[in-house]
Protein backbone atom coordinates (compact mmCIF):
# COMPACT_ATOMS: atom_id res chain seq x y z
CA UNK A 1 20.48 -32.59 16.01
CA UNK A 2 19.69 -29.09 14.24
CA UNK A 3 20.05 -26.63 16.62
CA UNK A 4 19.95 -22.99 14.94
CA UNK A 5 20.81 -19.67 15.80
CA UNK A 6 17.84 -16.65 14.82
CA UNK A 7 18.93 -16.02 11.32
CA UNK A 8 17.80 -15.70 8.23
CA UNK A 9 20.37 -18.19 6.71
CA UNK A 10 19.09 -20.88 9.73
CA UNK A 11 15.93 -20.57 9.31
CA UNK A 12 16.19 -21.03 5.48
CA UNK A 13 16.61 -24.38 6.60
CA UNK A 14 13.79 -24.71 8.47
CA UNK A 15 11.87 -26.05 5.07
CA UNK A 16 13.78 -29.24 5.44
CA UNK A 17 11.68 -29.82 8.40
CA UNK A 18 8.49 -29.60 6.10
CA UNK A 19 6.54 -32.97 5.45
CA UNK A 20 5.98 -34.12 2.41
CA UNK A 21 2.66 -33.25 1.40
CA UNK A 22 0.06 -35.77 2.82
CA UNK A 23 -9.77 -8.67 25.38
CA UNK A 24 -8.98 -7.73 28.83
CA UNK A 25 -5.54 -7.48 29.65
CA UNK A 26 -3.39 -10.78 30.76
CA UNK A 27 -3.20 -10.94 34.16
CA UNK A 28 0.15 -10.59 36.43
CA UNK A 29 1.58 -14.32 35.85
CA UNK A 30 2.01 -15.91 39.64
CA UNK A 31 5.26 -17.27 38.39
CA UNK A 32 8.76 -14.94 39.18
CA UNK A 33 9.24 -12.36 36.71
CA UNK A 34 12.60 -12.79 34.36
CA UNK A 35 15.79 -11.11 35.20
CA UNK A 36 17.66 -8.51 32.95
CA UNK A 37 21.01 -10.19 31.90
CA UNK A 38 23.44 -8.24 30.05
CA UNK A 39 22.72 -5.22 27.88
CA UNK A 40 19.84 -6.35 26.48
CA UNK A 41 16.71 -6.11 28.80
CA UNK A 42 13.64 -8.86 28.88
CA UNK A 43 10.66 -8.30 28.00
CA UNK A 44 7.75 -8.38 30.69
CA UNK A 45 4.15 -9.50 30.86
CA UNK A 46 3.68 -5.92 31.54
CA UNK A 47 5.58 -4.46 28.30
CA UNK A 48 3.23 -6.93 26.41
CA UNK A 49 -0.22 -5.66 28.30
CA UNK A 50 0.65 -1.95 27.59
CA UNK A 51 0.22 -3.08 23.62
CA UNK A 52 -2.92 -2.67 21.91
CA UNK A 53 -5.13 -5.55 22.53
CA UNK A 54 -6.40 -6.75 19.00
CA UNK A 55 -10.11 -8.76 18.65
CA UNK A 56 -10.90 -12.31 16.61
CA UNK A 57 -12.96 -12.53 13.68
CA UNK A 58 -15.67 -14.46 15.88
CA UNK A 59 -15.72 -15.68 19.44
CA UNK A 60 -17.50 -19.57 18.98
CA UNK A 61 -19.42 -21.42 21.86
CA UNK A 62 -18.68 -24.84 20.43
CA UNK A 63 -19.62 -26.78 23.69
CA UNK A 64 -22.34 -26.50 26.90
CA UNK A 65 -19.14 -25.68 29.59
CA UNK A 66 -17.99 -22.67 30.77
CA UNK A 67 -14.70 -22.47 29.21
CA UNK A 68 -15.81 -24.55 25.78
CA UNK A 69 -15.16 -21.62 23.94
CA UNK A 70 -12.18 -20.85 21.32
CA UNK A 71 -11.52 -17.90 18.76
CA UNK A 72 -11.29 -17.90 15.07
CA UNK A 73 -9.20 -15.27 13.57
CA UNK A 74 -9.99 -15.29 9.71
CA UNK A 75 -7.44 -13.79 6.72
CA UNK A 76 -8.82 -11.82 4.36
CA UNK A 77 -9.18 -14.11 0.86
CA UNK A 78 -11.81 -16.99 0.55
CA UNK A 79 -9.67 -19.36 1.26
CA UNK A 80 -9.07 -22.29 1.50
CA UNK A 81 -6.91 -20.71 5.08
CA UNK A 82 -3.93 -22.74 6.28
CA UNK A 83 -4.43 -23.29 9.89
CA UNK A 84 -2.89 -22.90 13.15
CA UNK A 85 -4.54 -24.85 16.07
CA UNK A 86 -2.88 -22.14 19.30
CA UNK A 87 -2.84 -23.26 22.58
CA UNK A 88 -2.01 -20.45 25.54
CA UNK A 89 -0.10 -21.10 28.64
CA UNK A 90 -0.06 -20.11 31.95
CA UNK A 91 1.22 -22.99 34.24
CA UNK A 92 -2.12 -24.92 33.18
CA UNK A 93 -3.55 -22.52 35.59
CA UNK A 94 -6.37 -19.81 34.77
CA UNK A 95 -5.77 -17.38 37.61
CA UNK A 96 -2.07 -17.00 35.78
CA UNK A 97 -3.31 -16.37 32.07
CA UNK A 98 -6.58 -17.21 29.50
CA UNK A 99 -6.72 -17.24 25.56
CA UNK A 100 -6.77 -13.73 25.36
CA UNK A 101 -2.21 -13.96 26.27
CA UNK A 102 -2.27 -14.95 22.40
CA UNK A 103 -4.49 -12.86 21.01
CA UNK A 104 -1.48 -10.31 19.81
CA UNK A 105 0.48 -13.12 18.22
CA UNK A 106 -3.33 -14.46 16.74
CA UNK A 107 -3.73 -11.27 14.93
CA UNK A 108 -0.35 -10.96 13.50
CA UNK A 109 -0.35 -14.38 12.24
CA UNK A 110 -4.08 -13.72 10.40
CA UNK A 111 -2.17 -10.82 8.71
CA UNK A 112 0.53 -12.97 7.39
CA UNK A 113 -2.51 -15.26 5.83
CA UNK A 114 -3.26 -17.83 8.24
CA UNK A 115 -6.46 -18.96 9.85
CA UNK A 116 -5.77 -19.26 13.72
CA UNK A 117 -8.23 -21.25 16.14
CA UNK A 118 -7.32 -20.33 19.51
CA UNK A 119 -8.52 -22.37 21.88
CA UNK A 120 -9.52 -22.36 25.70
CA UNK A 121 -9.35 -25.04 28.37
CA UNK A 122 -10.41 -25.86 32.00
CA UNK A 123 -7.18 -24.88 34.25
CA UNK A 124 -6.24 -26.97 37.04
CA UNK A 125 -7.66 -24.66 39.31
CA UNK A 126 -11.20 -24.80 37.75
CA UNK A 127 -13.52 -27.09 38.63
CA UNK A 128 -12.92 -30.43 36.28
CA UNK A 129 -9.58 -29.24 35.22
CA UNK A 130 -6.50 -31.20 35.50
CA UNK A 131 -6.67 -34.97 34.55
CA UNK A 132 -8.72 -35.96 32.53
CA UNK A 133 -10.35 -32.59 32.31
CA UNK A 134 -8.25 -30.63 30.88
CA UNK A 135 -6.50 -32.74 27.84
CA UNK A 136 -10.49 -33.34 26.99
CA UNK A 137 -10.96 -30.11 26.64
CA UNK A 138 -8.32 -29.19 24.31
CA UNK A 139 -8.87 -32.31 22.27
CA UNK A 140 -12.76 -31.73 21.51
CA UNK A 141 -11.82 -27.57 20.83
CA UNK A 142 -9.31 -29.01 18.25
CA UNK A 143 -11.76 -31.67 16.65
CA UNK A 144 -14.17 -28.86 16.26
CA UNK A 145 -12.67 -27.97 13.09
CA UNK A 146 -13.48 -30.88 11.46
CA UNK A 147 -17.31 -29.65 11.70
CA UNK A 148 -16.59 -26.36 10.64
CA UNK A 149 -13.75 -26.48 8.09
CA UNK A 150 -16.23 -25.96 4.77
CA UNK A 151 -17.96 -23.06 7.12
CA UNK A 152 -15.01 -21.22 7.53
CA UNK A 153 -12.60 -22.48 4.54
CA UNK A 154 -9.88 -23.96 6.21
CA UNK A 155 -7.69 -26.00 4.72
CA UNK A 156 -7.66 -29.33 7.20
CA UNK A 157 -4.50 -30.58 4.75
CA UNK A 158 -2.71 -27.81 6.20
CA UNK A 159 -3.26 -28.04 9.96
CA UNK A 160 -0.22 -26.67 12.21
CA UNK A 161 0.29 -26.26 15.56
CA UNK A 162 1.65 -23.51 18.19
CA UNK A 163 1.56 -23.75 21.86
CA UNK A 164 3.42 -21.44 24.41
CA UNK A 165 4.94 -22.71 28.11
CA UNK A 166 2.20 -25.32 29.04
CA UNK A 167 0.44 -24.61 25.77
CA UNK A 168 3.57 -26.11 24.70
CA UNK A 169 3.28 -29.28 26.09
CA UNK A 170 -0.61 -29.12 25.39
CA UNK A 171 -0.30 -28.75 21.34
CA UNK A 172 2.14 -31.16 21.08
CA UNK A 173 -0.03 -33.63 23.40
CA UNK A 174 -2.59 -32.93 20.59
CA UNK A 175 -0.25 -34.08 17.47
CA UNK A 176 0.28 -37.41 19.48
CA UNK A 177 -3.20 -38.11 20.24
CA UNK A 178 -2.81 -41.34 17.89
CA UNK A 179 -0.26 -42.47 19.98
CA UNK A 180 -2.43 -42.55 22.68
CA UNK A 181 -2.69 -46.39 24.99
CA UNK A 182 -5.84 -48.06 23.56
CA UNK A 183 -7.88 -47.69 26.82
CA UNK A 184 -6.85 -44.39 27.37
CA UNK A 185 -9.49 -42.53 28.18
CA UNK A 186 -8.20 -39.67 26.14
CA UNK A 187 -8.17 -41.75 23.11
CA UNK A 188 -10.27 -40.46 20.27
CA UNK A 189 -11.00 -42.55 16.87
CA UNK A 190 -10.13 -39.82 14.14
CA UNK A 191 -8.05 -36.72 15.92
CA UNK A 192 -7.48 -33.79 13.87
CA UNK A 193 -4.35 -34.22 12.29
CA UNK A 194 -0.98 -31.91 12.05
CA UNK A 195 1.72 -31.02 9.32
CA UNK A 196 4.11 -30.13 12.46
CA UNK A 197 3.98 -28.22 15.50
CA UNK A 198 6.07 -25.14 17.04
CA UNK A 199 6.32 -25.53 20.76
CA UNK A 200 7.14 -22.22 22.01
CA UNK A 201 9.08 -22.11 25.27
CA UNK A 202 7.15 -25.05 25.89
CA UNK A 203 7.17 -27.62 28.78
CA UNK A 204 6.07 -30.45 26.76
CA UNK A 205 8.05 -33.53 28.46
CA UNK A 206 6.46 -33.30 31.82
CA UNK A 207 9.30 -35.35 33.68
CA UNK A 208 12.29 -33.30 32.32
CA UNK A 209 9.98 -30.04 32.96
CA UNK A 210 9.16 -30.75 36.58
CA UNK A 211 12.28 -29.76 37.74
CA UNK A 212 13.40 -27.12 35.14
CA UNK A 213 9.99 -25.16 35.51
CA UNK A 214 9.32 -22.82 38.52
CA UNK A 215 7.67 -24.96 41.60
CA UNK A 216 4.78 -23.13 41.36
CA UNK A 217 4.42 -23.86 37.73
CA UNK A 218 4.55 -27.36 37.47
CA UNK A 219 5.82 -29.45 40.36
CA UNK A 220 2.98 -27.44 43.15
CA UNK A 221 0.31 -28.90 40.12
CA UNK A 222 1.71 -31.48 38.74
CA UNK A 223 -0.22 -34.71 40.15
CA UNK A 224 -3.42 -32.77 39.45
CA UNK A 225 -2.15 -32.57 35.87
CA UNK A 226 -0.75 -36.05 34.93
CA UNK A 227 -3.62 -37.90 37.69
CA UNK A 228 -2.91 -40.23 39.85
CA UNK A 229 -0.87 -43.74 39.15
CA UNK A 230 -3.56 -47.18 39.69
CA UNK A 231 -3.16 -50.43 38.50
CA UNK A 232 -5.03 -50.38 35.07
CA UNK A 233 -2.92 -46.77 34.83
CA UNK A 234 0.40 -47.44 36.66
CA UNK A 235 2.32 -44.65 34.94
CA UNK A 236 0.33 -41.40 34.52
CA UNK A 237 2.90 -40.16 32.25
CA UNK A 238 1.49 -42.70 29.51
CA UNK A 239 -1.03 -40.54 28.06
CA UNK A 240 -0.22 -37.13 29.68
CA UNK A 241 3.18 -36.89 28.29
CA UNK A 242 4.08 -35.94 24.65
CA UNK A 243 7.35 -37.45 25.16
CA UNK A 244 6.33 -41.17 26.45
CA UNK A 245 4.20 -40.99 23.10
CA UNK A 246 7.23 -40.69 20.25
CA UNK A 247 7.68 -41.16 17.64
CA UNK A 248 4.41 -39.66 16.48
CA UNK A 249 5.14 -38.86 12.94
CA UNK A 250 4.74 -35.33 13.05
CA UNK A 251 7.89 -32.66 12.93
CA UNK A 252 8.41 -30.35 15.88
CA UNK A 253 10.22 -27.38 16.05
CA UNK A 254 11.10 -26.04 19.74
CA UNK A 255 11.78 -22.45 19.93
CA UNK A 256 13.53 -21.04 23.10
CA UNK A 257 14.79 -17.95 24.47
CA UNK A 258 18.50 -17.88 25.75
CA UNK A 259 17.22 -15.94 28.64
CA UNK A 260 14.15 -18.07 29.62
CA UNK A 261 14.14 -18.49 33.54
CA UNK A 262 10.58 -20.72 32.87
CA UNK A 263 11.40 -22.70 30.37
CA UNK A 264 14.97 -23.08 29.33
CA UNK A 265 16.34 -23.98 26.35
CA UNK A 266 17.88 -27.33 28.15
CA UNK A 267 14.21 -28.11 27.71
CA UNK A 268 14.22 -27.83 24.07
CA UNK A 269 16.99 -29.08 23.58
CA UNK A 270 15.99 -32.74 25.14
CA UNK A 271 12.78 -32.89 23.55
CA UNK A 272 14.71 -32.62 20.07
CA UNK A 273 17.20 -35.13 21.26
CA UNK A 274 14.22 -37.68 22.12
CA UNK A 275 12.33 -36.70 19.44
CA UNK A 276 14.82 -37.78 17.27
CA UNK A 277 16.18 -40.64 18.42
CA UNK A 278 12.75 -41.79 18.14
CA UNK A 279 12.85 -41.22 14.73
CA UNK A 280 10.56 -37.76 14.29
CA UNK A 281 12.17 -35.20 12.45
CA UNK A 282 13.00 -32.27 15.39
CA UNK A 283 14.63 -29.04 15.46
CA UNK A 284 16.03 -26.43 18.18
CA UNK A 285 15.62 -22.41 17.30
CA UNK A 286 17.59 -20.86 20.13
CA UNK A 287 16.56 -17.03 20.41
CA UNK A 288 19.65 -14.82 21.63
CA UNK A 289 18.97 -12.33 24.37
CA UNK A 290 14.81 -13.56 24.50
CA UNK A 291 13.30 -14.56 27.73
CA UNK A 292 9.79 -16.17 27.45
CA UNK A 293 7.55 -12.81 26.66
CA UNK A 294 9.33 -12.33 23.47
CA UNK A 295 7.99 -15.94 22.53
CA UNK A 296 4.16 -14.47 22.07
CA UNK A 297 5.19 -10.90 20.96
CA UNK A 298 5.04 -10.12 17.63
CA UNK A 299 7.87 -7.80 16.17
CA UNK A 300 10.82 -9.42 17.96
CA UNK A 301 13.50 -11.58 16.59
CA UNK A 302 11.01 -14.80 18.78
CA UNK A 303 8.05 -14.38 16.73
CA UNK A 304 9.57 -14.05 13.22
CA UNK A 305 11.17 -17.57 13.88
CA UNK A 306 8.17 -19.18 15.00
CA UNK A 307 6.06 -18.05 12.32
CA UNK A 308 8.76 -19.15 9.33
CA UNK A 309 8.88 -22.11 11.57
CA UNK A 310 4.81 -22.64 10.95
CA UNK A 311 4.82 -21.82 7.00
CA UNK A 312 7.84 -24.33 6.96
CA UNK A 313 5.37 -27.46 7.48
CA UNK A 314 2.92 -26.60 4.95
CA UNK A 315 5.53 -25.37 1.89
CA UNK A 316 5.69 -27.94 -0.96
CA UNK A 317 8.49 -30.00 -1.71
C-alpha cells in the first residue's frame, strides 16, 4: 500500500496514481470540536468562518426541489476546464453544514485552473433525505454536467472528484455508480464518469465508519442513511456503500489528518487496503499535525496535497 507523508518528494509520486488517458457563514458543526495535541494547535470551524467568504461564478437551479441547486466556479481561459465534481460534508446532516463549507477551497481551486461544480443535497434531516433521497440527489446534480458541458466548456474527459467527511463517502459513492446491483434503484444507465477521486477525511466505507465516526455523526443517522434491510434488499450496504462496490476502476486517493478526532486516518487507511486488494489503484496522504478543518482550508500543508492529488488523475502519461 502507498501510504505518504506531506512532501513534496511523496507527492511527486502521486502521478503514478494517474489513469491512463481514457455565502453565509458555516454553521457551528453539532459534532465535538478537535482537541489541541502537541505544539501545534487545530484548526477550528471557527478559524475557517472568520476567513473571507469568496462567491461562484453562477449559482444554477438545475432541478424543481428545494435543495436541487449546485455552484459552478469557472477559471478564467475558454476552456475546455478540467473538472472537479465537490461534494460537502456535515454528518449528511444540513443543520451541521451546506455547500457554502467548500466554497473557500472552490475558489482556490478555480484559481489554480479548474472548473469546480459544487453540489447540494437533501440531508437526512430534510424532508426526503436519507435513503434513497439523498444518493438521488447527488447523482442527478453530477449528471447535470453532461447537459451543460459545451455551455460552460468543461472538459467531461477530465472529470475528478473531491468530497470532505460524508462528502467523502458521497463522491466516491458517485465514481461507483456502475457498480451499482441491477435493480438498484439508484442505478442510472450512463453516470458521469471519473479520472479518480480525493476523499478528504472522508467516511466512505459506512461499516468501518460507524464506529470510528462520532455517534452523532453516523451511528445516531445511520439506518436513515443506508435504509432499511427487506428481502428484495437484504443488505442495505449493497448500494449505499462505496466499499461493497470495489473494484470500480477508478483511483482514489484518501487524504487524512494525523489529528482527525472525526475521521481518522485508520479510516483511510482501510479503504486503501480494500481498495486494493480489490484491484483499484489506492493511495494514503497522511497530513502531520492536521485535524479535519485543515482538509477544506486552503493555504495549509491539507489542501496543497489534495489539490496535487486532483491534477495527478488528469496529467498525461
Amino acid at each position: 500500500m502507498r501510504k505518504f507523508q506531506v512532501a513534496a518528494s511523496a507527492l511527486a509520486l502521486l502521478a503514478a496514481c494517474a489513469p491512463a488517458r481514457q455565502g453565509a457563514a458555516v454553521p457551528e458543526p453539532a459534532v465535538p470540536e478537535l482537541a489541541v495535541r502537541g505544539p501545534a494547535r487545530l484548526m477550528t470551524w471557527a478559524d475557517l468562518n472568520a476567513r473571507p467568504q469568496p462567491t461562484p461564478s453562477v449559482e444554477v437551479k438545475w432541478g424543481e426541489g428545494a435543495t436541487d441547486i449546485a455552484d459552478i466556479w469557472l477559471p478564467e481561459g475558454r476552456g475546455p476546464h478540467p473538472v472537479i465534481v465537490m461534494v460537502h460534508g456535515g454528518c449528511w446532516q444540513k443543520s451541521i453544514a451546506d455547500r457554502t463549507l467548500m466554497n473557500r477551497m472552490a475558489d482556490a481551486l478555480r484559481n489554480q485552473g479548474w472548473a469546480v461544480w459544487n453540489i447540494e443535497y437533501r440531508g437526512v434531516d430534510e424532508p426526503g433525505g436519507g435513503y434513497p433521497g439523498t444518493y438521488l440527489d447527488v447523482g442527478a446534480a453530477a449528471d447535470v454536467l453532461i447537459e451543460r458541458a459545451d455551455a460552460w466548456s468543461l472538459d467531461l474527459n477530465r472529470v475528478t472528484g473531491i468530497g470532505h467527511s460524508a462528502g467523502g463517502h458521497l463522491v466516491l459513492w458517485l465514481a461507483a455508480r456502475a457498480k451499482l446491483p441491477g435493480d438498484s434503484p439508484l442505478r442510472v444507465s450512463n453516470p458521469l464518469a471519473f479520472r479518480g477521486v480525493v476523499v478528504s477525511g472522508g467516511l466512505a466505507d459506512l461499516e468501518a465508519s460507524r464506529p470510528a465516526a462520532p455517534p452523532t455523526c453516523l451511528d445516531a443517522i445511520y439506518d436513515q442513511l443506508t435504509g432499511p434491510p427487506s428481502p428484495q434488499r437484504p443488505d442495505p450496504l449493497s448500494d449505499t456503500s462505496p466499499a461493497r462496490l470495489l473494484p470500480i476502476g477508478v483511483p482514489v486517493i484518501s487524504v487524512n489528518g494525523s489529528e482527525d478526532r472525526i475521521a481518522p486516518p485508520m479510516l483511510g487507511d482501510g479503504l486503501t487496503r480494500k481498495a486494493e486488494a480489490a484491484g483499484d489503484t489506492a493511495a494514503l496522504i497522511v497530513v502531520p499535525a492536521a485535524g479535519h478543518v485543515e482538509l477544506v482550508t486552503p493555504g495549509t500543508a491539507a489542501f496543497s496535497a489534495e489539490a496535487e492529488a486532483l491534477a495527478s488523475f488528469v496529467k498525461e502519461r
